[in-house]
PDB file of N, CA and C in Angstrom:
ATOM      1  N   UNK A   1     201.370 130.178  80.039  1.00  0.00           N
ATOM      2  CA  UNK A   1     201.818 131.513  80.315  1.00  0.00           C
ATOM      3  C   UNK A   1     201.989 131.725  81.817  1.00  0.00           C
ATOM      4  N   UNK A   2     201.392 131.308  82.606  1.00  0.00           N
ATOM      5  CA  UNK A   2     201.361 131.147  83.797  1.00  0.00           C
ATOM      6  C   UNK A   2     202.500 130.611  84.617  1.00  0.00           C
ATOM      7  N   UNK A   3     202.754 129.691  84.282  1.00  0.00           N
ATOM      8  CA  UNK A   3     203.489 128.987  84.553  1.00  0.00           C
ATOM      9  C   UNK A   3     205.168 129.436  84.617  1.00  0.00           C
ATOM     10  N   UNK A   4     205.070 130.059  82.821  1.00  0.00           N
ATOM     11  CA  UNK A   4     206.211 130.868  82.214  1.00  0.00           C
ATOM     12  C   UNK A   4     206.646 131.890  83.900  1.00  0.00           C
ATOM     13  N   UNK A   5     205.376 132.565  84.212  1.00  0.00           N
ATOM     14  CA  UNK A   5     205.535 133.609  84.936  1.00  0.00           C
ATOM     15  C   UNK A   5     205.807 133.233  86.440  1.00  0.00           C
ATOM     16  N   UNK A   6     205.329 132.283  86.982  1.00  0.00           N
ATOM     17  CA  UNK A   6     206.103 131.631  88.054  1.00  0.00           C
ATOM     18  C   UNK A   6     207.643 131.172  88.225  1.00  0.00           C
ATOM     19  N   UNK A   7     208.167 131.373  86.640  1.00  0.00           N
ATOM     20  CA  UNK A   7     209.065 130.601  86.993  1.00  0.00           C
ATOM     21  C   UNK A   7     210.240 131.620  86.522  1.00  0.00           C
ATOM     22  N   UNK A   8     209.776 132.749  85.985  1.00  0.00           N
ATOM     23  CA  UNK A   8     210.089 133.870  85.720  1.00  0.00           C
ATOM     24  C   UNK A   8     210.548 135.103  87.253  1.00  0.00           C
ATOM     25  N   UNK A   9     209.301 134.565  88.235  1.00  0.00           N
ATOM     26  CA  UNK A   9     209.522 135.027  89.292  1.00  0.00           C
ATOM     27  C   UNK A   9     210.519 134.412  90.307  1.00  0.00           C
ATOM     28  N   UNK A  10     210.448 132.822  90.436  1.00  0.00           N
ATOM     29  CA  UNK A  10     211.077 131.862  91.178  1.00  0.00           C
ATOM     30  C   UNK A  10     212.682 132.250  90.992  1.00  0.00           C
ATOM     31  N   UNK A  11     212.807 132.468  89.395  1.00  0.00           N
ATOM     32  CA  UNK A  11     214.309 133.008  89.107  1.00  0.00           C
ATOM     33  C   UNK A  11     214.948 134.207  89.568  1.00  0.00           C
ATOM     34  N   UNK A  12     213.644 135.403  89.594  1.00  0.00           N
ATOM     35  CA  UNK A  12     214.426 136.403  90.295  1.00  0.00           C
ATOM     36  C   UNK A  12     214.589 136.551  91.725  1.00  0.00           C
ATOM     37  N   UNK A  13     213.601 135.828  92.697  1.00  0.00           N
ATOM     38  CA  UNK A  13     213.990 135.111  93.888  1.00  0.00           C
ATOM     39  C   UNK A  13     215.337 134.650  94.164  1.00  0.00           C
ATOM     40  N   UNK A  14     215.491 134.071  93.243  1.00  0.00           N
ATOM     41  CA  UNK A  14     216.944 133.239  93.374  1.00  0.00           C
ATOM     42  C   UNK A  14     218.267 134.591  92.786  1.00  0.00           C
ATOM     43  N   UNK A  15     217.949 134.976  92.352  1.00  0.00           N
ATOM     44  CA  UNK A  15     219.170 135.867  91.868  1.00  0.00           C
ATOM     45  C   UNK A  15     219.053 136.573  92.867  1.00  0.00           C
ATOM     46  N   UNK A  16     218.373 137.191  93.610  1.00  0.00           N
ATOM     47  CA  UNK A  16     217.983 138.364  94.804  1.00  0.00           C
ATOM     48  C   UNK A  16     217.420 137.490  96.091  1.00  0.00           C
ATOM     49  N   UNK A  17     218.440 136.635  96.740  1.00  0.00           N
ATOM     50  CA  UNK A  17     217.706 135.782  97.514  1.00  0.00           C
ATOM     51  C   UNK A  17     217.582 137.425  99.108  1.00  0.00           C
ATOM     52  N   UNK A  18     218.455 138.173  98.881  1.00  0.00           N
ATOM     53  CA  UNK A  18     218.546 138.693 100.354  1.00  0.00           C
ATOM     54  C   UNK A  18     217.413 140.039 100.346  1.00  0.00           C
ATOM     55  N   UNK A  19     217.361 140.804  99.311  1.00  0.00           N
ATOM     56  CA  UNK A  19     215.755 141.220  99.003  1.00  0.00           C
ATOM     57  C   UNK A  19     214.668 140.801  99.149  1.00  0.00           C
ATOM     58  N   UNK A  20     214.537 138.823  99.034  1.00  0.00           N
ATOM     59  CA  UNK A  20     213.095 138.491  99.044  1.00  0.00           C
ATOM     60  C   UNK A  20     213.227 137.567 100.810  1.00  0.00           C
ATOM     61  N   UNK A  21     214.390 137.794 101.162  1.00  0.00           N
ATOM     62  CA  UNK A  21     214.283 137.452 102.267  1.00  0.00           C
ATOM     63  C   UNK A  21     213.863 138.388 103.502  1.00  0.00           C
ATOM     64  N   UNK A  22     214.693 139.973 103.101  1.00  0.00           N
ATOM     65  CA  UNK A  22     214.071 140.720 103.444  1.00  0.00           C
ATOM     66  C   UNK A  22     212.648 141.364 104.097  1.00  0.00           C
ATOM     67  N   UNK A  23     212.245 140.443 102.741  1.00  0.00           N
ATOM     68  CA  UNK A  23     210.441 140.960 103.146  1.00  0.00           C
ATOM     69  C   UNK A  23     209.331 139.464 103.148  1.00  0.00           C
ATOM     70  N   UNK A  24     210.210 138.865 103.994  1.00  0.00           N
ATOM     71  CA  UNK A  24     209.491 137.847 104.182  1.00  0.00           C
ATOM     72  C   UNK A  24     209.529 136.656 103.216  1.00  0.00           C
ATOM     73  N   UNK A  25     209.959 135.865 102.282  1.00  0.00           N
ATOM     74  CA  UNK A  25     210.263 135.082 101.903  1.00  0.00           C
ATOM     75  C   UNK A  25     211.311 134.129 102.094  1.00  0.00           C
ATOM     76  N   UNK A  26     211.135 133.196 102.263  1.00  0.00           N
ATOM     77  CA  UNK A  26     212.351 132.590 102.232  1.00  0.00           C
ATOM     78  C   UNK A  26     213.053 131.408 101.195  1.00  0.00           C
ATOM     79  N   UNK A  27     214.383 131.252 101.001  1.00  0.00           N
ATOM     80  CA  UNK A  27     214.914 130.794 100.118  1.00  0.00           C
ATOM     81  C   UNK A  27     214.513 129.245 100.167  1.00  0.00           C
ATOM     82  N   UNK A  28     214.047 128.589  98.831  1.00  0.00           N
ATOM     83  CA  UNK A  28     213.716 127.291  98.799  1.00  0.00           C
ATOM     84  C   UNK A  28     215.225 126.686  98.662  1.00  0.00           C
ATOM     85  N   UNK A  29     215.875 125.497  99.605  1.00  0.00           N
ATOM     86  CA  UNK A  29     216.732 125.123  99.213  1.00  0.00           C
ATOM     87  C   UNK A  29     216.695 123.442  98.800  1.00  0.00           C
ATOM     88  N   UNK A  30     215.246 122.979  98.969  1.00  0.00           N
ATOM     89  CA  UNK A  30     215.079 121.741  98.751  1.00  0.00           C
ATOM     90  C   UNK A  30     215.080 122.013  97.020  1.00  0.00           C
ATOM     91  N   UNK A  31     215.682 120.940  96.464  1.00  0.00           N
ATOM     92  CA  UNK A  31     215.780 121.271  94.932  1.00  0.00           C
ATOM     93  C   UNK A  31     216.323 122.228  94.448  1.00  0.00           C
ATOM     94  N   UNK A  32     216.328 123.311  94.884  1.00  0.00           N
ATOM     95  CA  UNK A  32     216.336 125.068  94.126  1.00  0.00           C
ATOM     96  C   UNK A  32     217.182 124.553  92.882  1.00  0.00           C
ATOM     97  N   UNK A  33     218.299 123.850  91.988  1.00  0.00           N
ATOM     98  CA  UNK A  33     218.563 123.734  91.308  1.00  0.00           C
ATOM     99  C   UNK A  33     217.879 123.021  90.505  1.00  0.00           C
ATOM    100  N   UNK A  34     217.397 122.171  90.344  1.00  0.00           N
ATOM    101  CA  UNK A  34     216.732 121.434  89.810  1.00  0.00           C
ATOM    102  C   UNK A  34     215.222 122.054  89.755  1.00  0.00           C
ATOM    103  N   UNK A  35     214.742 122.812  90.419  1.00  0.00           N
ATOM    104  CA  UNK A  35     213.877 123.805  89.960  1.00  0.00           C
ATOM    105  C   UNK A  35     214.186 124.944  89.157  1.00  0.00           C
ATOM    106  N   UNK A  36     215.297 125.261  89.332  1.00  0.00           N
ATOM    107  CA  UNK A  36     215.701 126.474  88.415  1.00  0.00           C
ATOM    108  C   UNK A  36     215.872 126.082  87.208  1.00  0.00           C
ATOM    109  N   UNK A  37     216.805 125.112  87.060  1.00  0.00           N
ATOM    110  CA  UNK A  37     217.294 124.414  85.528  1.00  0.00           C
ATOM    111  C   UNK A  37     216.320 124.292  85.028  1.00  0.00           C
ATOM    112  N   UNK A  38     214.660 123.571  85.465  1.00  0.00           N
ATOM    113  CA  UNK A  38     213.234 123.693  84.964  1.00  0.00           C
ATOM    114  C   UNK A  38     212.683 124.887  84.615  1.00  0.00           C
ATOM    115  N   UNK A  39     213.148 125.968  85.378  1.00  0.00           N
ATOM    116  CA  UNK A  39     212.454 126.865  84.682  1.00  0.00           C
ATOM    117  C   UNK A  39     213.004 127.679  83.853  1.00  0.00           C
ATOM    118  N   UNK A  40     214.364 127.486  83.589  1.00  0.00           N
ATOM    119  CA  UNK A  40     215.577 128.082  82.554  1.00  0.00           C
ATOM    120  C   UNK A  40     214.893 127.608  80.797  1.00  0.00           C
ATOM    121  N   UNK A  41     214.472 126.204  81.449  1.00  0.00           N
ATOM    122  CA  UNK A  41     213.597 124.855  80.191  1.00  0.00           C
ATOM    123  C   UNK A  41     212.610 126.050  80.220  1.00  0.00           C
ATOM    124  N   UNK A  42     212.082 125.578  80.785  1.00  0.00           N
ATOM    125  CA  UNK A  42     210.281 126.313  80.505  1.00  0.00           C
ATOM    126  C   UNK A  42     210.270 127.712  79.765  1.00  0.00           C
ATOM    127  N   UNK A  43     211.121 128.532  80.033  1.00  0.00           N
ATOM    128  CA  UNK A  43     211.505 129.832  79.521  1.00  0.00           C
ATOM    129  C   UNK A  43     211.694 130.006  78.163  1.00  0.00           C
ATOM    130  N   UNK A  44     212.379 128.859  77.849  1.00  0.00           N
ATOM    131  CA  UNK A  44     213.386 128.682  76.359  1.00  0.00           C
ATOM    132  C   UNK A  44     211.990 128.148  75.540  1.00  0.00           C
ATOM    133  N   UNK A  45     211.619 127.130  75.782  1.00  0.00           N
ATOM    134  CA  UNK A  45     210.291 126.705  75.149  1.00  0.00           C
ATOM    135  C   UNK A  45     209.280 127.670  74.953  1.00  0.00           C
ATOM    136  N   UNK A  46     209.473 128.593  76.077  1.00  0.00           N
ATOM    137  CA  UNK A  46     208.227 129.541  75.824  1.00  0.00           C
ATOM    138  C   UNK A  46     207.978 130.556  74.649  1.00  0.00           C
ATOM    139  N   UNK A  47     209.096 130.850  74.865  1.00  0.00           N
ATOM    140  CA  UNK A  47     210.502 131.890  73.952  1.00  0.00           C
ATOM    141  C   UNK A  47     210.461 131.811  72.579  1.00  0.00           C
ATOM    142  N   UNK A  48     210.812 130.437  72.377  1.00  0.00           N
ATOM    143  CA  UNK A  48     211.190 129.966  71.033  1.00  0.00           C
ATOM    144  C   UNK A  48     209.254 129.022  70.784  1.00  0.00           C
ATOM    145  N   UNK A  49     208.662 129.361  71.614  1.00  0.00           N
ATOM    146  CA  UNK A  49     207.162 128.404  70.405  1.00  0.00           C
ATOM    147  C   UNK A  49     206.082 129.491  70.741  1.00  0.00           C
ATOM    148  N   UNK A  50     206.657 130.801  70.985  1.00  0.00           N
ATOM    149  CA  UNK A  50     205.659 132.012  70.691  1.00  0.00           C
ATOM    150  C   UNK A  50     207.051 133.254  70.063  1.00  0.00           C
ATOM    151  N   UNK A  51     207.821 133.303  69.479  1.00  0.00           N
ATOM    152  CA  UNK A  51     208.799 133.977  69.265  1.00  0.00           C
ATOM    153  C   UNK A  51     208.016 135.370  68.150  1.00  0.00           C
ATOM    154  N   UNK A  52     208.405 136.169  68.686  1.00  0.00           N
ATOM    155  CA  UNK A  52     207.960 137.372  68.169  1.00  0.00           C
ATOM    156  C   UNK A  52     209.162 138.070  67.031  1.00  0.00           C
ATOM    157  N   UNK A  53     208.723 138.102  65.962  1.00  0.00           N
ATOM    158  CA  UNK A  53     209.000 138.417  65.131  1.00  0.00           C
ATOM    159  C   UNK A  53     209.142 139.913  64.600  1.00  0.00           C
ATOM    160  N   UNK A  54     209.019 140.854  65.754  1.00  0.00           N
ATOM    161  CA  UNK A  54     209.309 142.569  65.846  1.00  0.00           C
ATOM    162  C   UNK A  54     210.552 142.981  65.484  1.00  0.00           C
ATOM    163  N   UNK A  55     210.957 143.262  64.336  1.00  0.00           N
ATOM    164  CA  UNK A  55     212.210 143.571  64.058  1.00  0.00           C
ATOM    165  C   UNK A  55     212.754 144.704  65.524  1.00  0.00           C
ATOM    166  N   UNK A  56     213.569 144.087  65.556  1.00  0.00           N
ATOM    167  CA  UNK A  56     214.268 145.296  66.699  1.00  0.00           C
ATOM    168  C   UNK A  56     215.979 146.338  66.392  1.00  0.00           C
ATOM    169  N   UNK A  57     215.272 147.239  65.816  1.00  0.00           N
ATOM    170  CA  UNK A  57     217.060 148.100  65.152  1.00  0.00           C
ATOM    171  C   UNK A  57     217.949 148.323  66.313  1.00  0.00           C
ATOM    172  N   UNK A  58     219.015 148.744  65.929  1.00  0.00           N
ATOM    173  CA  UNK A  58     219.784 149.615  66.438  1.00  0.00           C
ATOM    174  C   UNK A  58     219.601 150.849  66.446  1.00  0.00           C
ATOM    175  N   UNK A  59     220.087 151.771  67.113  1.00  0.00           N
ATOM    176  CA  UNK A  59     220.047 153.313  67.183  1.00  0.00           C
ATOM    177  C   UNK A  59     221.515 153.503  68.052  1.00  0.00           C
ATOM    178  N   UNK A  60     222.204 154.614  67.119  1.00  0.00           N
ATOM    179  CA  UNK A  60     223.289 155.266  68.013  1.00  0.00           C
ATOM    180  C   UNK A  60     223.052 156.257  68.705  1.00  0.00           C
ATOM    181  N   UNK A  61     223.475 155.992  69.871  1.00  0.00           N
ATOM    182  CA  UNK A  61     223.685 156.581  71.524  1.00  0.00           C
ATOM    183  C   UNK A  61     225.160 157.337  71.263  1.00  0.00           C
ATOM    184  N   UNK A  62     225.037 158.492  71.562  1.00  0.00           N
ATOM    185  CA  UNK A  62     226.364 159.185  71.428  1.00  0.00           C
ATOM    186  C   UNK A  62     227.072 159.189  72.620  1.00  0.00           C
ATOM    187  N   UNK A  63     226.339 158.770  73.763  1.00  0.00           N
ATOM    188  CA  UNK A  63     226.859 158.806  75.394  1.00  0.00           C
ATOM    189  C   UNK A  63     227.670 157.577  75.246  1.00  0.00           C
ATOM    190  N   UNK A  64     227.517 156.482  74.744  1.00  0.00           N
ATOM    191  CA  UNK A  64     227.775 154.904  74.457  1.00  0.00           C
ATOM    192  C   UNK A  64     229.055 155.107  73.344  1.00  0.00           C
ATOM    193  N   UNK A  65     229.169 156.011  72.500  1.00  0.00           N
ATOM    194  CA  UNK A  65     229.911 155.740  71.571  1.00  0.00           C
ATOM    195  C   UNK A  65     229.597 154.913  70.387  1.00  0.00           C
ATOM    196  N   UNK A  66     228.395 153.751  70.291  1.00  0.00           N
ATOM    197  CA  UNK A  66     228.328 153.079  69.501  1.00  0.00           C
ATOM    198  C   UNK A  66     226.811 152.842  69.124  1.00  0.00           C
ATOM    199  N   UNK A  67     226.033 151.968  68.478  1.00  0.00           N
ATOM    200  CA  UNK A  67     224.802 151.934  68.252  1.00  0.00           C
ATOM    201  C   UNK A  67     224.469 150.830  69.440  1.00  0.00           C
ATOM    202  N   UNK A  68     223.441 150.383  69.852  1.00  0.00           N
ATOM    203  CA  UNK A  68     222.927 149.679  70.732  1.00  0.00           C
ATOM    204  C   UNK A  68     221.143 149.585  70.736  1.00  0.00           C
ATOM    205  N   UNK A  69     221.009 148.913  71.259  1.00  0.00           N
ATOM    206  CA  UNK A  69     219.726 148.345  70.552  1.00  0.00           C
ATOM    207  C   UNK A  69     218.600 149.333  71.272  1.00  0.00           C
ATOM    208  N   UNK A  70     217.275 149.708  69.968  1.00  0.00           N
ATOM    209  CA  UNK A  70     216.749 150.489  70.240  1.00  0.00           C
ATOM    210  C   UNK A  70     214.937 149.405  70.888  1.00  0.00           C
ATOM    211  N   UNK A  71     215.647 149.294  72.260  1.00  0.00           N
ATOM    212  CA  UNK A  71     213.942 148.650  72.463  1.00  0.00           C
ATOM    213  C   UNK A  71     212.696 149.208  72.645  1.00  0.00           C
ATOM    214  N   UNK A  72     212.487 150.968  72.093  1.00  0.00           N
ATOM    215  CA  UNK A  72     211.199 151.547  72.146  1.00  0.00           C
ATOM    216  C   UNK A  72     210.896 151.344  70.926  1.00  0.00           C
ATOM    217  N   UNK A  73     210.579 149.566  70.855  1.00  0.00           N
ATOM    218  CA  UNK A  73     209.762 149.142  69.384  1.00  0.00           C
ATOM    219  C   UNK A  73     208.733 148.342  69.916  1.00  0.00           C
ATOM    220  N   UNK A  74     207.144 149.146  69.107  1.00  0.00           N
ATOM    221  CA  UNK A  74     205.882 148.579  69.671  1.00  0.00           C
ATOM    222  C   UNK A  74     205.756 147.312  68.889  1.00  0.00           C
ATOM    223  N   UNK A  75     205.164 146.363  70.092  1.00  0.00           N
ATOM    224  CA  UNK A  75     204.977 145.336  70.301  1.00  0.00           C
ATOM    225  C   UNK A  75     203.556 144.800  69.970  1.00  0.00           C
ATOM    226  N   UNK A  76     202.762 143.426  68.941  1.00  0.00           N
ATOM    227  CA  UNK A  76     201.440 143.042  69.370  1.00  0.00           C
ATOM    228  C   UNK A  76     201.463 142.514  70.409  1.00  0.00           C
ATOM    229  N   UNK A  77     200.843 143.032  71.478  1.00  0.00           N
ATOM    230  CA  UNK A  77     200.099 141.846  72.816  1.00  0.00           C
ATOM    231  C   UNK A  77     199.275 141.568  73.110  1.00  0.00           C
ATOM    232  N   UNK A  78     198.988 140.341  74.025  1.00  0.00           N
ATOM    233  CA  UNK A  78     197.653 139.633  74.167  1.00  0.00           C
ATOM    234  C   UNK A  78     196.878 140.422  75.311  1.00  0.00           C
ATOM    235  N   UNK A  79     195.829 140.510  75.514  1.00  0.00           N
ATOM    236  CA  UNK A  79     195.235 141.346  76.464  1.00  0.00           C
ATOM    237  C   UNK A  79     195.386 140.611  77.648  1.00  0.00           C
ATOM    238  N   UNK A  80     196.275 140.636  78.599  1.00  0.00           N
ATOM    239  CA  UNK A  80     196.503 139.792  79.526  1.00  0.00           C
ATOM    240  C   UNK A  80     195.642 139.874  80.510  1.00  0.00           C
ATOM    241  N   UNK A  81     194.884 141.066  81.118  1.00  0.00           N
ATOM    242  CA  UNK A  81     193.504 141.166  81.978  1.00  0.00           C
ATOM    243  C   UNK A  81     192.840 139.849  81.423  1.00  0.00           C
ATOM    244  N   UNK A  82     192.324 139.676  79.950  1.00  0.00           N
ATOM    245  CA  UNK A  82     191.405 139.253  79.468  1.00  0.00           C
ATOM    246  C   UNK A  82     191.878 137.726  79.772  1.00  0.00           C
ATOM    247  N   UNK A  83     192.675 137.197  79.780  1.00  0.00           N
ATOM    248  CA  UNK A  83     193.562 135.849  79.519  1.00  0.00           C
ATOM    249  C   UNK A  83     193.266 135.555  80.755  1.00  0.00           C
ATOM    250  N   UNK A  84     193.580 136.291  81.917  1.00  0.00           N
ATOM    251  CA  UNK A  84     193.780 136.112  83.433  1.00  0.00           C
ATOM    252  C   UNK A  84     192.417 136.001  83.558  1.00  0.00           C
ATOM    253  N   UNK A  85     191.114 136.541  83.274  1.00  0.00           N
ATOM    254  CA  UNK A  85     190.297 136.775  83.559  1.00  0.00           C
ATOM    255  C   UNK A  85     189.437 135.219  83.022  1.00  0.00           C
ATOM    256  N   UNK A  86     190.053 134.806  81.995  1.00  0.00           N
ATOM    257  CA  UNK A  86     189.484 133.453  81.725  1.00  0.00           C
ATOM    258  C   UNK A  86     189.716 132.560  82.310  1.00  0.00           C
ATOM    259  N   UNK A  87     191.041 132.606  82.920  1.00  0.00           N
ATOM    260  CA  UNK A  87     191.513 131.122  83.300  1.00  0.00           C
ATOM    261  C   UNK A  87     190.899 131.129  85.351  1.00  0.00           C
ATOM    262  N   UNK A  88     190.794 132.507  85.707  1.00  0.00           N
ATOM    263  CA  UNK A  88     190.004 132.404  87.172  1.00  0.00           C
ATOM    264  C   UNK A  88     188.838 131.895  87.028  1.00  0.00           C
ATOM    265  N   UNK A  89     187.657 132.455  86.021  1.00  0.00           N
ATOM    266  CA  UNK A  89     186.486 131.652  85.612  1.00  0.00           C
ATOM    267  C   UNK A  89     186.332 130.335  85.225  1.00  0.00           C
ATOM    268  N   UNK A  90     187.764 129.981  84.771  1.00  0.00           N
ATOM    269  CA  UNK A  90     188.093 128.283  85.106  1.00  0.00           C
ATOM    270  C   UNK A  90     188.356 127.497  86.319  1.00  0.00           C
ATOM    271  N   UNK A  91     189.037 128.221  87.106  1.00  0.00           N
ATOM    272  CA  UNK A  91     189.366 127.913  88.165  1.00  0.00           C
ATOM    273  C   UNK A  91     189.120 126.924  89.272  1.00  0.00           C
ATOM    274  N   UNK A  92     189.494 125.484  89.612  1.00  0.00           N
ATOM    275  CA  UNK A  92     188.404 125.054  90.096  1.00  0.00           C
ATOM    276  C   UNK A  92     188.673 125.231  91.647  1.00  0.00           C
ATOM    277  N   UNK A  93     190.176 125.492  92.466  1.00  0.00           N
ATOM    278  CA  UNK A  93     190.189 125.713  93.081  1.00  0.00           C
ATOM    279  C   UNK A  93     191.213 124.344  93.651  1.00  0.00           C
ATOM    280  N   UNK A  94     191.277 123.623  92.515  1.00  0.00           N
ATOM    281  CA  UNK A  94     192.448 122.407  92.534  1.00  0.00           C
ATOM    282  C   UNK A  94     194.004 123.342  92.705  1.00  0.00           C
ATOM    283  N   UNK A  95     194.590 122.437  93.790  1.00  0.00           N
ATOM    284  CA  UNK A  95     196.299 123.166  92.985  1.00  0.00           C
ATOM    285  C   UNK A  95     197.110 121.952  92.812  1.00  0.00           C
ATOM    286  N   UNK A  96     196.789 120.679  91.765  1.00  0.00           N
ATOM    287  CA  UNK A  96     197.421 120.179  91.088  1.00  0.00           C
ATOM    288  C   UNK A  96     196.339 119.799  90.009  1.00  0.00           C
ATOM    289  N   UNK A  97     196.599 119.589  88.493  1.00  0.00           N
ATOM    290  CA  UNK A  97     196.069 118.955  87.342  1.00  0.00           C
ATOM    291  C   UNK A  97     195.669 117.127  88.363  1.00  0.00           C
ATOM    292  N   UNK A  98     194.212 117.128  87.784  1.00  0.00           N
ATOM    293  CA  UNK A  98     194.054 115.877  88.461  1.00  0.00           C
ATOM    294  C   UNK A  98     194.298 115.045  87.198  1.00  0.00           C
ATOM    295  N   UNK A  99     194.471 113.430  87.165  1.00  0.00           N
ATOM    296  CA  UNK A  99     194.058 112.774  86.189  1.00  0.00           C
ATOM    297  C   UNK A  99     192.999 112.988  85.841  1.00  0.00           C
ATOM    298  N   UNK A 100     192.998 112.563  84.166  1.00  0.00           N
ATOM    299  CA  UNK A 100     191.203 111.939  84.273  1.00  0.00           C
ATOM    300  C   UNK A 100     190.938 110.550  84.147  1.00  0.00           C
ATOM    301  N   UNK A 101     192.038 109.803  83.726  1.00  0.00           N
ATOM    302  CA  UNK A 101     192.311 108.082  84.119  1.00  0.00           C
ATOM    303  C   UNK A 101     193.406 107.821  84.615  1.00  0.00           C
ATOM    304  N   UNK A 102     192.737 106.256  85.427  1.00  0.00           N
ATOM    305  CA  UNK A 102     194.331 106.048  86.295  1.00  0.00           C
ATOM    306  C   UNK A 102     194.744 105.223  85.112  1.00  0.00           C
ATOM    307  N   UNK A 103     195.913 105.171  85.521  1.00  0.00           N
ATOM    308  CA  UNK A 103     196.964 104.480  84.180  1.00  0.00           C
ATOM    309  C   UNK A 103     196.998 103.019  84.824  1.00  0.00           C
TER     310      UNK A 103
END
């Protein structure tokens, strides 16, 4: 999930490079494609192997002329405090997965 969300962010970086440059960021250009296309992957996987099954209707909009999709449909979610709150108490303070054998 984490991960999902890094890469969730990395993307809107990239769509809004002059906003996040704005305030201090700057544009990764080593890779940036080949990071993006990864996280386009990572997204789709995420997407499709937790896919939520909330029927979502239509409702007609008379401003629109036509029906269009009604997304004030409640959702189950995971308590994400609680999720976040586990994985810091994991935390070891590594920022890469180490092995646990060399190959």
């Amino acid at each position: 999930m984490f991960h999902t969300l890094h890469c969730l962010n990395q993307l809107r970086q990239a769509l809004m490079p002059e906003h996040y440059e704005a305030h201090g960021h700057k544009a990764r250009a080593d890779n940036a494609a080949l990071h993006q296309n990864h996280c386009i992957e990572q997204m789709r996987q995420y997407i499709m192997c937790s896919g939520d099954m909330t029927p979502i209707p239509t409702k007609y909009y008379s401003g629109l002329g036509r029906n269009y999709v009604d997304s004030d449909v409640p959702h189950t979610c995971r308590n994400f405090a609680a999720l976040h709150d586990w994985v810091v108490a994991r935390y070891d303070g590594a920022e890469a997965i180490q092995p646990i054998f060399e190959a």
